[in-house]
N, C-alpha and C. Protein backbone atom coordinates (compact mmCIF):
# COMPACT_ATOMS: atom_id res chain seq x y z
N UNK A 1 -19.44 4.27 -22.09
CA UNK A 1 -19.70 5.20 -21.02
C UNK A 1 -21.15 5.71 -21.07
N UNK A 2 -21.47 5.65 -22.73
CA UNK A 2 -23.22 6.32 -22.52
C UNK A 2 -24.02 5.21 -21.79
N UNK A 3 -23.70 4.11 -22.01
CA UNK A 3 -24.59 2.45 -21.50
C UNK A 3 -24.41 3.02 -19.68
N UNK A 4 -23.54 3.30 -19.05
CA UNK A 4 -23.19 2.97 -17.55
C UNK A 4 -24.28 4.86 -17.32
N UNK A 5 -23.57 5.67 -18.00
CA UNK A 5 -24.67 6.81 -17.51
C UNK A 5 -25.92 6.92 -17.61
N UNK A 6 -26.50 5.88 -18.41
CA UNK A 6 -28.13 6.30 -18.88
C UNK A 6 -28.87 4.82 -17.71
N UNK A 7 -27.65 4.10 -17.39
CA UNK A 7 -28.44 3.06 -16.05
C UNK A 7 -28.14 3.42 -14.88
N UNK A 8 -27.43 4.46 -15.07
CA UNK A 8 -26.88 5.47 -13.96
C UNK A 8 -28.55 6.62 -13.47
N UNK A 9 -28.38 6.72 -14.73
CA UNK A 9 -29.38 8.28 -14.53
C UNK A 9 -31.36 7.46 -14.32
N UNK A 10 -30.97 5.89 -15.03
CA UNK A 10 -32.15 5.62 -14.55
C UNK A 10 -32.73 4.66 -13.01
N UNK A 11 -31.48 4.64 -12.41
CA UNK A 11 -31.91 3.93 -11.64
C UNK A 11 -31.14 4.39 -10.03
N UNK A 12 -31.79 5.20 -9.11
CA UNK A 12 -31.52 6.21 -8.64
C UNK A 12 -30.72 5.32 -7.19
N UNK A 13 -31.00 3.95 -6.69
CA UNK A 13 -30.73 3.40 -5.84
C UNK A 13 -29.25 2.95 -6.48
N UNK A 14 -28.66 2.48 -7.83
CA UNK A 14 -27.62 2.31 -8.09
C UNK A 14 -26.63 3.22 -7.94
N UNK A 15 -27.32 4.94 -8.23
CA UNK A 15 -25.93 5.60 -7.98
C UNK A 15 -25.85 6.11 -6.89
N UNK A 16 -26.84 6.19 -6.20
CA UNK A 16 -26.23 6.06 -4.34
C UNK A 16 -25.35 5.03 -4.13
N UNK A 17 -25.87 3.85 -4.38
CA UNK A 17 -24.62 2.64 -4.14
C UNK A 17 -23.11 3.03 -4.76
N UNK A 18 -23.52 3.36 -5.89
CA UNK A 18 -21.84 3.74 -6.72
C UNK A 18 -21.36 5.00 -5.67
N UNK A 19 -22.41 6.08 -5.37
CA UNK A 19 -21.86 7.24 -4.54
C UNK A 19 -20.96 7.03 -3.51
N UNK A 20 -21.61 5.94 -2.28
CA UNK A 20 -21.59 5.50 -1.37
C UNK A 20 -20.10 4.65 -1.54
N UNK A 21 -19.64 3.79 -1.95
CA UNK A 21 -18.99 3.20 -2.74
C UNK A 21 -17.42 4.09 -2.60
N UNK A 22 -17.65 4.85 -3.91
CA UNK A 22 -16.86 5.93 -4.23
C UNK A 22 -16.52 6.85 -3.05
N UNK A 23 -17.18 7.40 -2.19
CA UNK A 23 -16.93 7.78 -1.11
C UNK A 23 -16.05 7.12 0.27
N UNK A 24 -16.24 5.63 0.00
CA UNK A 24 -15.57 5.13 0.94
C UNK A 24 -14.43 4.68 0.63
N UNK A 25 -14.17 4.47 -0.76
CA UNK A 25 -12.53 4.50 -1.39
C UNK A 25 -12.03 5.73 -1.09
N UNK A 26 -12.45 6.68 -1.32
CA UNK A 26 -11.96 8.11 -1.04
C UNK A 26 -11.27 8.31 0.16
N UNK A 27 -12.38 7.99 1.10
CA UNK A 27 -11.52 8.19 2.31
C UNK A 27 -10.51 7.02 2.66
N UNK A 28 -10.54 6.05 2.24
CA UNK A 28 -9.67 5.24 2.93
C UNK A 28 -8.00 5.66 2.44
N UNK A 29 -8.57 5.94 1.06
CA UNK A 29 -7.12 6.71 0.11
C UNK A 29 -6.78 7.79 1.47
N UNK A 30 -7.75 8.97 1.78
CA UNK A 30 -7.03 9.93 2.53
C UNK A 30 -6.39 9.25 3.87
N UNK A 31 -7.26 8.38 4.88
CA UNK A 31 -6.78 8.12 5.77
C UNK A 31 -5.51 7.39 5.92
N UNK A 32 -5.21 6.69 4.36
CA UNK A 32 -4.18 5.68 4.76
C UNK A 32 -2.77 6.65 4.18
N UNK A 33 -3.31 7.75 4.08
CA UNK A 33 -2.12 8.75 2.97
C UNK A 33 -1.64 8.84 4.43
N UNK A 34 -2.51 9.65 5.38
CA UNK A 34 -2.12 10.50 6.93
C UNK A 34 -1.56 9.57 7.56
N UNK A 35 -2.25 8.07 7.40
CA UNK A 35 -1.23 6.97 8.49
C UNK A 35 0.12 6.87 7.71
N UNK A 36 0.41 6.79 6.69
CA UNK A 36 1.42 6.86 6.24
C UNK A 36 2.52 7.74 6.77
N UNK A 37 2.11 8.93 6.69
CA UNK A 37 2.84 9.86 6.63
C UNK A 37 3.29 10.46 7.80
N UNK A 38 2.84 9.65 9.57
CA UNK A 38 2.53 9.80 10.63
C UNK A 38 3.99 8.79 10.92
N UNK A 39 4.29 7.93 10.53
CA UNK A 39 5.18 7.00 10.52
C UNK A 39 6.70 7.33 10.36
N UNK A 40 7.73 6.80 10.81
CA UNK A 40 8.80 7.10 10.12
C UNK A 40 9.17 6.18 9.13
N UNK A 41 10.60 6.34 8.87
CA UNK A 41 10.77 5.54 7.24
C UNK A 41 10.52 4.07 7.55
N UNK A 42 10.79 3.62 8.92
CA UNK A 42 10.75 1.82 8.88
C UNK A 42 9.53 1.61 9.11
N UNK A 43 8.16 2.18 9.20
CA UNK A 43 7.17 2.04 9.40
C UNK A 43 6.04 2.42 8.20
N UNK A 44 6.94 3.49 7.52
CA UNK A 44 6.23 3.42 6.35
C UNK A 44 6.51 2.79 5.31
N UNK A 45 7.35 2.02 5.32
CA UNK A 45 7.31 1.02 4.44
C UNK A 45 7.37 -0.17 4.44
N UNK A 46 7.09 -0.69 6.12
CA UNK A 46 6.67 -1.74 6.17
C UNK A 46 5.15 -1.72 6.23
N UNK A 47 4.54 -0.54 6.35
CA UNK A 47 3.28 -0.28 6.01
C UNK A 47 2.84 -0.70 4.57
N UNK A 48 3.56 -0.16 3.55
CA UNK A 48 3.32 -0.08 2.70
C UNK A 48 3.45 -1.31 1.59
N UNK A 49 4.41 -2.37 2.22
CA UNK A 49 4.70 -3.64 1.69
C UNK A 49 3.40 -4.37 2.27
N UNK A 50 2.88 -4.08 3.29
CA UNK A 50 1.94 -5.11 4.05
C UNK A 50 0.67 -4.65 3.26
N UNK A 51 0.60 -3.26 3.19
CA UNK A 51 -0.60 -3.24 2.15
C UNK A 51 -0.11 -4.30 0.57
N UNK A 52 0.17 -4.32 0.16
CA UNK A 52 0.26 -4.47 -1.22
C UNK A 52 0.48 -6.41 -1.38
N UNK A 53 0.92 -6.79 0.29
CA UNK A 53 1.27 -7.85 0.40
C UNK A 53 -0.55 -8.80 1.15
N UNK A 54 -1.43 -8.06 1.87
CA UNK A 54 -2.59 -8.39 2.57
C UNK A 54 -3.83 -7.69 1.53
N UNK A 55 -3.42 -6.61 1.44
CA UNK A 55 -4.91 -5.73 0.77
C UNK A 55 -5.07 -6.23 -1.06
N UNK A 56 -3.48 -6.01 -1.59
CA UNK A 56 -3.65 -5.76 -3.07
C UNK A 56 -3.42 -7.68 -3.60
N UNK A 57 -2.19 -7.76 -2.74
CA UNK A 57 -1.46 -9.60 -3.45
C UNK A 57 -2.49 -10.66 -3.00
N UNK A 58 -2.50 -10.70 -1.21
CA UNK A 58 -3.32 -11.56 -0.83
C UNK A 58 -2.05 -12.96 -0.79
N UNK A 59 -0.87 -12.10 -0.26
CA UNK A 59 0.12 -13.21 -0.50
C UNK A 59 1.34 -12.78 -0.23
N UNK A 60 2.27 -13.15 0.73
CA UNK A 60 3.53 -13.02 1.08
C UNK A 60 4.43 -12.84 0.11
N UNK A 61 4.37 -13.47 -1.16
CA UNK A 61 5.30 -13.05 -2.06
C UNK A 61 4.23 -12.63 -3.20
N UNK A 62 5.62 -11.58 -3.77
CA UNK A 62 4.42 -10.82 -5.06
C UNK A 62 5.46 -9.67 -5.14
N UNK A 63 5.21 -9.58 -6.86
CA UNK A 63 6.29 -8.63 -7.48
C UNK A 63 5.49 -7.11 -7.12
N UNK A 64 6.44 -6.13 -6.38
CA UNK A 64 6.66 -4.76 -6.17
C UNK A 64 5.55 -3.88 -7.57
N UNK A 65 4.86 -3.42 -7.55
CA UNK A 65 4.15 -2.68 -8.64
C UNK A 65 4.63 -1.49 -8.26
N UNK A 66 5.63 -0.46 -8.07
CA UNK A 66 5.98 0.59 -7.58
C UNK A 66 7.65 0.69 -7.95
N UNK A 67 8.42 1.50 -8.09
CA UNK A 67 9.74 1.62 -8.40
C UNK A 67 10.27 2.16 -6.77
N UNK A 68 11.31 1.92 -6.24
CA UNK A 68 12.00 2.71 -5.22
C UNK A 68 11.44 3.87 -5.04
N UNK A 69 12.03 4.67 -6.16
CA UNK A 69 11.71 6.31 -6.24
C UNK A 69 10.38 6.33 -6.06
N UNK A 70 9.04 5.81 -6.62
CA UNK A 70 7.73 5.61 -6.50
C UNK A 70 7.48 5.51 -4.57
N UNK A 71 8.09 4.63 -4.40
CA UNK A 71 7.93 4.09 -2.81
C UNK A 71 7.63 5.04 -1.81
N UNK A 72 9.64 6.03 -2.55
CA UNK A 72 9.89 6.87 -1.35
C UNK A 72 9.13 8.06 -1.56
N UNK A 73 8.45 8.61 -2.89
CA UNK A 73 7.94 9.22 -2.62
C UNK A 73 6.13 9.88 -1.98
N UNK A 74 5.79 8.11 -1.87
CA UNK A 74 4.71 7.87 -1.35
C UNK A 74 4.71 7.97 0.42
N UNK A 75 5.90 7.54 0.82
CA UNK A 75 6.23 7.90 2.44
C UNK A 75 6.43 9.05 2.79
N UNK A 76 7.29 9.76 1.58
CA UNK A 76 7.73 11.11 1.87
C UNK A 76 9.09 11.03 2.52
N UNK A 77 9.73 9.82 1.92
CA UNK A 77 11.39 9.76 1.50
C UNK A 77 11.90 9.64 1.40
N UNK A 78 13.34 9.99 0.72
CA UNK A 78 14.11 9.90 -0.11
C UNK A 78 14.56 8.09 -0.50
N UNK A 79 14.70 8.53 -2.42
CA UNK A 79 14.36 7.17 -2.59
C UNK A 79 15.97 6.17 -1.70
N UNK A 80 16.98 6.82 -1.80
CA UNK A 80 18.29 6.56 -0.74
C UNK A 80 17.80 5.76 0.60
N UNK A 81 17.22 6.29 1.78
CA UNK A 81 16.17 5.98 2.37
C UNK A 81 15.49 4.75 2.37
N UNK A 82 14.49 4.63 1.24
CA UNK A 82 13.48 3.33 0.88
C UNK A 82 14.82 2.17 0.69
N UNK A 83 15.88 2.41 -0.31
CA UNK A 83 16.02 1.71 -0.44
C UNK A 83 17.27 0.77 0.90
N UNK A 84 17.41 1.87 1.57
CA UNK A 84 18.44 1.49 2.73
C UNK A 84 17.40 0.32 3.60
N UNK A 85 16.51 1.31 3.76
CA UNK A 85 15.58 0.19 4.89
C UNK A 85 15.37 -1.45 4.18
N UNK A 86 14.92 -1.81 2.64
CA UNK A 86 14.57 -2.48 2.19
C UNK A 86 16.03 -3.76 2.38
N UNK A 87 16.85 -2.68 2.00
CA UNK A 87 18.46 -3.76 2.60
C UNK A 87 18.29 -4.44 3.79
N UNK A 88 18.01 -3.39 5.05
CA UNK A 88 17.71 -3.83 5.97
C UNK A 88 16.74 -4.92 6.90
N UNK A 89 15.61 -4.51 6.10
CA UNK A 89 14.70 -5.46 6.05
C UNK A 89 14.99 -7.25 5.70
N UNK A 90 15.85 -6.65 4.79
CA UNK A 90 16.38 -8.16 4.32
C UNK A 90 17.74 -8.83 5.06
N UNK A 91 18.42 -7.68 5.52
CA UNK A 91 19.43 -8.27 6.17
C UNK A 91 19.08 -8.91 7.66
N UNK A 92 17.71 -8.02 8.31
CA UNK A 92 17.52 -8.60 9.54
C UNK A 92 16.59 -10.35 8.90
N UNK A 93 16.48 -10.47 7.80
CA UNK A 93 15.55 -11.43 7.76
C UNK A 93 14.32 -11.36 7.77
N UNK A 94 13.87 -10.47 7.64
CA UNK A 94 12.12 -10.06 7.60
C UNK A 94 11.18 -10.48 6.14
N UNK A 95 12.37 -10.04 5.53
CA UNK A 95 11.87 -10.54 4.01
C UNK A 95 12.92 -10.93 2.92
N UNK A 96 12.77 -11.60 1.63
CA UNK A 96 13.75 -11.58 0.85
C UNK A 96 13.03 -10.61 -0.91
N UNK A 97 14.63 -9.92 -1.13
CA UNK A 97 13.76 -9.50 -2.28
C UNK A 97 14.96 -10.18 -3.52
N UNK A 98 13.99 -10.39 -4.53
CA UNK A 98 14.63 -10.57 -6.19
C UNK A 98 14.35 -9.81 -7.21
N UNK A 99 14.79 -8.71 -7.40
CA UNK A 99 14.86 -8.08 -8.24
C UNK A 99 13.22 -7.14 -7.47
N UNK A 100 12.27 -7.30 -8.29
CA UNK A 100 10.94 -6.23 -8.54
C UNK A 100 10.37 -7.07 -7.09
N UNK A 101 10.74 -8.30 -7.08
CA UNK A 101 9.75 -9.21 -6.56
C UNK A 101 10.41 -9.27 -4.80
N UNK A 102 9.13 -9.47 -4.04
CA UNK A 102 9.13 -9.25 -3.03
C UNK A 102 8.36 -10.34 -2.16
N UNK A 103 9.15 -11.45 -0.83
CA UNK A 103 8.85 -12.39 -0.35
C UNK A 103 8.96 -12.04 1.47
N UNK A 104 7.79 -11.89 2.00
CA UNK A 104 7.88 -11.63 3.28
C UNK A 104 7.87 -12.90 4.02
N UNK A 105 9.04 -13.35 4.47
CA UNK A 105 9.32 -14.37 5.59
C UNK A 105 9.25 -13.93 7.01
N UNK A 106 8.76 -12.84 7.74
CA UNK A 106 8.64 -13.02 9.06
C UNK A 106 7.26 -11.52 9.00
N UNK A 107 6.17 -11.75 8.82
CA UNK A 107 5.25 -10.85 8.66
C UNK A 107 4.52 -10.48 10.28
N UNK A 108 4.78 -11.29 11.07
CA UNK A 108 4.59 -10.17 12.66
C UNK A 108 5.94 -9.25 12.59
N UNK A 109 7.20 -9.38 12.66
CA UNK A 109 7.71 -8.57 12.64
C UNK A 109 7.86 -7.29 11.78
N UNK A 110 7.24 -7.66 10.45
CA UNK A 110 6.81 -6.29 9.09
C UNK A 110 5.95 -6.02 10.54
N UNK A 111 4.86 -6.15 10.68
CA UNK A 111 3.71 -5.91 11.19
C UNK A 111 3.54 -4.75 12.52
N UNK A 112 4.98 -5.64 13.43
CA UNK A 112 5.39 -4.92 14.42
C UNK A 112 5.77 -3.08 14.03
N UNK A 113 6.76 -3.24 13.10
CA UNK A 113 7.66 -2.09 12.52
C UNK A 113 6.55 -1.24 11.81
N UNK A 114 5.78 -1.84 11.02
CA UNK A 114 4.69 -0.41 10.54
C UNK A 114 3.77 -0.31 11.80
N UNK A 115 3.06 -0.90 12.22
CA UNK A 115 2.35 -0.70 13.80
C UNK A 115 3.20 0.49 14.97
N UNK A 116 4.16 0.46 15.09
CA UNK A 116 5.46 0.96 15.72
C UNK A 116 6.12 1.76 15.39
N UNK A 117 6.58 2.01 14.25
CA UNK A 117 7.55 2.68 12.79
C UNK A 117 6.95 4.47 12.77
């Protein structure tokens, strides 16, 4: 940490960049908290699979890094809730899940439902 602060403190165009940087993670964290939370339950968590499935995986299938309870309390609810929709999700065919792991087979329709949701 002393190596990153002392090329920090000497080189004044890097920590604008890091500032700059840091600032725009920031907000995207706040803005995507408010879109979240603007949503109802089938929208926020098809929001929230599409992030993790486009932004974080980069891939239709990819194991869940989050627990239920984690999920629902990132939408704001109840983990009962997360996990009803996720049934659902699967029963209409939108996606299949195995265990942690998570396979989106019809991603306009995720797409539709958090867009909509």
């Amino acid at each position: 940490m002393d190596d990153v602060k002392s090329i920090v403190t000497g080189n004044g165009s890097l920590a604008l960049s890091l500032l700059k940087r840091m600032s725009k993670v920031a907000d995207k964290i706040i803005l995507d908290s408010l879109e979240i939370r603007t949503k109802h339950l089938r929208g926020g968590v098809a929001y929230l699979l599409l992030y993790f499935s486009l932004d974080v995986y980069f891939s239709s299938e990819f194991d869940l890094p989050l627990s239920r309870k984690e999920m629902a309390e990132y939408v704001g609810m109840t983990t009962e809730n997360v996990i009803r929709t996720l049934s659902e999700f699967r029963r209409d065919g939108i996606l299949k899940i195995y265990g942690k792991t998570i396979h989106i087979i019809n991603m306009d329709t995720l797409k539709s439902i958090s867009e909509f949701g």
